[in-house]
N, C-alpha and C. Protein backbone atom coordinates (compact mmCIF):
# COMPACT_ATOMS: atom_id res chain seq x y z
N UNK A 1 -30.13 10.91 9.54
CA UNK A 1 -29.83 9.65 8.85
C UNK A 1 -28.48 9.13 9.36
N UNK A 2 -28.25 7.85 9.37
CA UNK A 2 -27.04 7.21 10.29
C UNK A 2 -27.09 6.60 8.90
N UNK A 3 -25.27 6.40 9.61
CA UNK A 3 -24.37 5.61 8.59
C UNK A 3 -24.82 4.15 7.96
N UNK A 4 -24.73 3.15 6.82
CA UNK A 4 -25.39 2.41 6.64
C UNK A 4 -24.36 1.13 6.40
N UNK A 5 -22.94 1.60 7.20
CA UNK A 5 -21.94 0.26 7.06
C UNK A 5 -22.02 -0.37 8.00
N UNK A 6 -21.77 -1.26 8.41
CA UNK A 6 -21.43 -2.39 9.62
C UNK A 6 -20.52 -2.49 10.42
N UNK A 7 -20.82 -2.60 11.39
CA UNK A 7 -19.55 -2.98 12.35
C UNK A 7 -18.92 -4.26 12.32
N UNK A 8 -18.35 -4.68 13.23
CA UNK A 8 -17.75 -5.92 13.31
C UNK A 8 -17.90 -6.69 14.19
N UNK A 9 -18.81 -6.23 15.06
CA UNK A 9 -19.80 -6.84 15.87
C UNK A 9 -21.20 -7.09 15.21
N UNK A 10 -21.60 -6.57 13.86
CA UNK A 10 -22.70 -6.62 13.10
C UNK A 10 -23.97 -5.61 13.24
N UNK A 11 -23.26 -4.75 14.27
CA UNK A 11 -24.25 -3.48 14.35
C UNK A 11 -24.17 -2.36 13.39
N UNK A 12 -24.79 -1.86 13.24
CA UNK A 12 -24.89 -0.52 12.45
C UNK A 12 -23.81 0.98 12.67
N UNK A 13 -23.22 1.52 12.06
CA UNK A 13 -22.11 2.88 12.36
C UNK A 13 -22.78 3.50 12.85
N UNK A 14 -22.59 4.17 14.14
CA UNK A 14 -23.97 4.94 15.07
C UNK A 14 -23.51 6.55 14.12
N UNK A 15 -22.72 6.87 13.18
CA UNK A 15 -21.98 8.27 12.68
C UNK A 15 -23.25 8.75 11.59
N UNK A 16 -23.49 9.91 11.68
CA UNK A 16 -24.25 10.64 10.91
C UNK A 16 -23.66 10.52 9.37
N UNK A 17 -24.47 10.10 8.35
CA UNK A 17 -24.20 9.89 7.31
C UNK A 17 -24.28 11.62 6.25
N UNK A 18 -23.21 11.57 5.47
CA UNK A 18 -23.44 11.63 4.59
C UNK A 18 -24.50 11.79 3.37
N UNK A 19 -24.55 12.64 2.53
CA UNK A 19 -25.32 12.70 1.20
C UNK A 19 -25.39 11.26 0.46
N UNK A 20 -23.81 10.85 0.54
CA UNK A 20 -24.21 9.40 -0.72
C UNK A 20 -24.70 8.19 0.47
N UNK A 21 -24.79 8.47 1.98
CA UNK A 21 -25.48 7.48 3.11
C UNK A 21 -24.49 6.42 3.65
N UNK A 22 -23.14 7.38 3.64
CA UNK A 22 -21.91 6.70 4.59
C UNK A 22 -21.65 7.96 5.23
N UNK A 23 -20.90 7.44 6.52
CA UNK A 23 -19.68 8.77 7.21
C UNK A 23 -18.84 8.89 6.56
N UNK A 24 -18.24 10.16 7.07
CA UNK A 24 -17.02 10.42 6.68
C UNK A 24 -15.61 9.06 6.83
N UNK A 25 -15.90 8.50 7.64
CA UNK A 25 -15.32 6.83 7.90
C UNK A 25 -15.36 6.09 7.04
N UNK A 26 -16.65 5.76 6.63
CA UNK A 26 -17.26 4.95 5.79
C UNK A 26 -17.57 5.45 4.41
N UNK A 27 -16.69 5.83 3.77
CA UNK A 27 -17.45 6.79 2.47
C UNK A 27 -17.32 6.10 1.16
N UNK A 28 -17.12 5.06 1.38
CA UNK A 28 -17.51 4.06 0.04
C UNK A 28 -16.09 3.89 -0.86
N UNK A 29 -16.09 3.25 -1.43
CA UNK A 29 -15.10 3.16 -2.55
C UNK A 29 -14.73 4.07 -3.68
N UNK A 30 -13.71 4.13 -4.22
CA UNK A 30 -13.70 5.25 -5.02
C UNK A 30 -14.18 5.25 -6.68
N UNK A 31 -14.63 5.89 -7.25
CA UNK A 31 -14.96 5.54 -8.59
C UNK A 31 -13.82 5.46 -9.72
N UNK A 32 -12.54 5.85 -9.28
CA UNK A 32 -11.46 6.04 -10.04
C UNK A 32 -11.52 7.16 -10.61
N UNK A 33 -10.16 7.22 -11.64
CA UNK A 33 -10.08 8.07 -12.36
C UNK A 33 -11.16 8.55 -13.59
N UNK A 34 -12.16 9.70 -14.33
CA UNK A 34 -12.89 9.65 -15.31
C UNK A 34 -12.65 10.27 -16.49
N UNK A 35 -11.40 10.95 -16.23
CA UNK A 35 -11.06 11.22 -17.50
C UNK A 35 -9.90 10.66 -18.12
N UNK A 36 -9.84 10.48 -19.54
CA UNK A 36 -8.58 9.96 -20.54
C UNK A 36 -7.26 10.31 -19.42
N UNK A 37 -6.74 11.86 -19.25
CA UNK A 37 -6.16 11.86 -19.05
C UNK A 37 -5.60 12.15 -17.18
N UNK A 38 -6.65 11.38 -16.60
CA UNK A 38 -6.45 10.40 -15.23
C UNK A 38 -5.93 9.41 -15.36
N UNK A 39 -6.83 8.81 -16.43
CA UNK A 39 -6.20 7.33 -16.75
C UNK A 39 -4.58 6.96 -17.02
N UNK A 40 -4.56 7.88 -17.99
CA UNK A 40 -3.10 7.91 -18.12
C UNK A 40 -1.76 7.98 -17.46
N UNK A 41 -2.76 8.99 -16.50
CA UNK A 41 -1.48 9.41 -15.07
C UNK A 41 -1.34 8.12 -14.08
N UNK A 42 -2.65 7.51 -13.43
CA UNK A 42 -2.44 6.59 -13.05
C UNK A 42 -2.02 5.49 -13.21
N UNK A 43 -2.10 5.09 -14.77
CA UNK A 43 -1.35 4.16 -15.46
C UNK A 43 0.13 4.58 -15.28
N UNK A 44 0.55 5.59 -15.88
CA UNK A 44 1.93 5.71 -15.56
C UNK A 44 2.09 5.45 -14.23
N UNK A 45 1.93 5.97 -13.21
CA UNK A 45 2.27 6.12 -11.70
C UNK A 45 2.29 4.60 -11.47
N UNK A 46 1.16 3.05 -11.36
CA UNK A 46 1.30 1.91 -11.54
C UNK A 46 2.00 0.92 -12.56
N UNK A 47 2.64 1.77 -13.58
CA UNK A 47 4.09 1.38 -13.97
C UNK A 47 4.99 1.00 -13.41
N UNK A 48 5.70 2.55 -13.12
CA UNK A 48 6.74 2.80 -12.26
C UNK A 48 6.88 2.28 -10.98
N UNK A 49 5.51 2.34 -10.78
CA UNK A 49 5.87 1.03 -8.89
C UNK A 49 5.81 -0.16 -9.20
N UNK A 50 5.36 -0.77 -10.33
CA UNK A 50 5.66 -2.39 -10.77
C UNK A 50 7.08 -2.23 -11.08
N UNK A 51 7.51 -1.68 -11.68
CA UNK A 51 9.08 -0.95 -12.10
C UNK A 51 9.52 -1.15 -11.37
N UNK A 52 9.56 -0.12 -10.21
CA UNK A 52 10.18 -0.26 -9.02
C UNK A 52 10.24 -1.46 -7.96
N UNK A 53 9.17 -1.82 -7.69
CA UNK A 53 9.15 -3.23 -6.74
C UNK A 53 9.75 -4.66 -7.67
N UNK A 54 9.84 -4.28 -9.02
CA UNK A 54 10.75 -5.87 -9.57
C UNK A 54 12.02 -5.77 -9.31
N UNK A 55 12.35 -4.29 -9.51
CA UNK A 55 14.08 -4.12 -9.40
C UNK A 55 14.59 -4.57 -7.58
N UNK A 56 13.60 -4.04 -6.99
CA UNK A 56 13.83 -4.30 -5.81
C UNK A 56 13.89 -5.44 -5.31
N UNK A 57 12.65 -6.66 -5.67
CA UNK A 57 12.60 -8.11 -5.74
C UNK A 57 13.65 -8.99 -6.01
N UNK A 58 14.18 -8.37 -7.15
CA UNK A 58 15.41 -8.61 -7.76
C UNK A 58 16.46 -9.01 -7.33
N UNK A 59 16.92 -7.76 -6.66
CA UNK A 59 18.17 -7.17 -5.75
C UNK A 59 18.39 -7.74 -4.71
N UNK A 60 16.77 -8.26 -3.73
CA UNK A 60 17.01 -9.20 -2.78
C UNK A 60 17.38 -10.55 -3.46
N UNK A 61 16.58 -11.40 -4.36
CA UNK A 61 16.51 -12.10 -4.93
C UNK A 61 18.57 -12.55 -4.88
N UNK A 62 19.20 -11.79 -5.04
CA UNK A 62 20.67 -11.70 -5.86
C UNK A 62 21.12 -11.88 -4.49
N UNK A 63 20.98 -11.06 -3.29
CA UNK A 63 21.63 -11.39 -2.00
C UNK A 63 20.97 -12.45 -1.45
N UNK A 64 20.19 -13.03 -1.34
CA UNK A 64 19.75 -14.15 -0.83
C UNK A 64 20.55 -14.94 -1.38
N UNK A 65 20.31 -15.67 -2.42
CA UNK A 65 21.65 -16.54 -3.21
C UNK A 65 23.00 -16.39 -2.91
């Protein structure tokens, strides 16, 4: 069984697929986190980098002016 993503020429991935019917290349999107406390972690972790990238925004923001 061959891969079932596309190229960019519109041909087919010539790569041996996979169980879920992608390559290892091509292996689909992720389903996320499934438990409560995934959720949580990743929520925190996308905090702290919104956190982080305003302060930083910021800071340029202040030297530009």
């Amino acid at each position: 069984m061959k891969c079932e993503a596309r190229t960019r020429a519109g041909g087919a991935c010539q790569a041996p697929a996979a169980p879920n019917g992608r390559c290892k290349l091509h292996g689909g999107r992720s389903t996320g986190p499934l438990t409560e406390e995934g959720r949580a972690r990743i929520s925190s972790a996308q905090r702290l980098r919104w956190r982080l990238w305003r302060e930083r925004n910021t800071q340029r923001a202040r030297l530009a002016s």
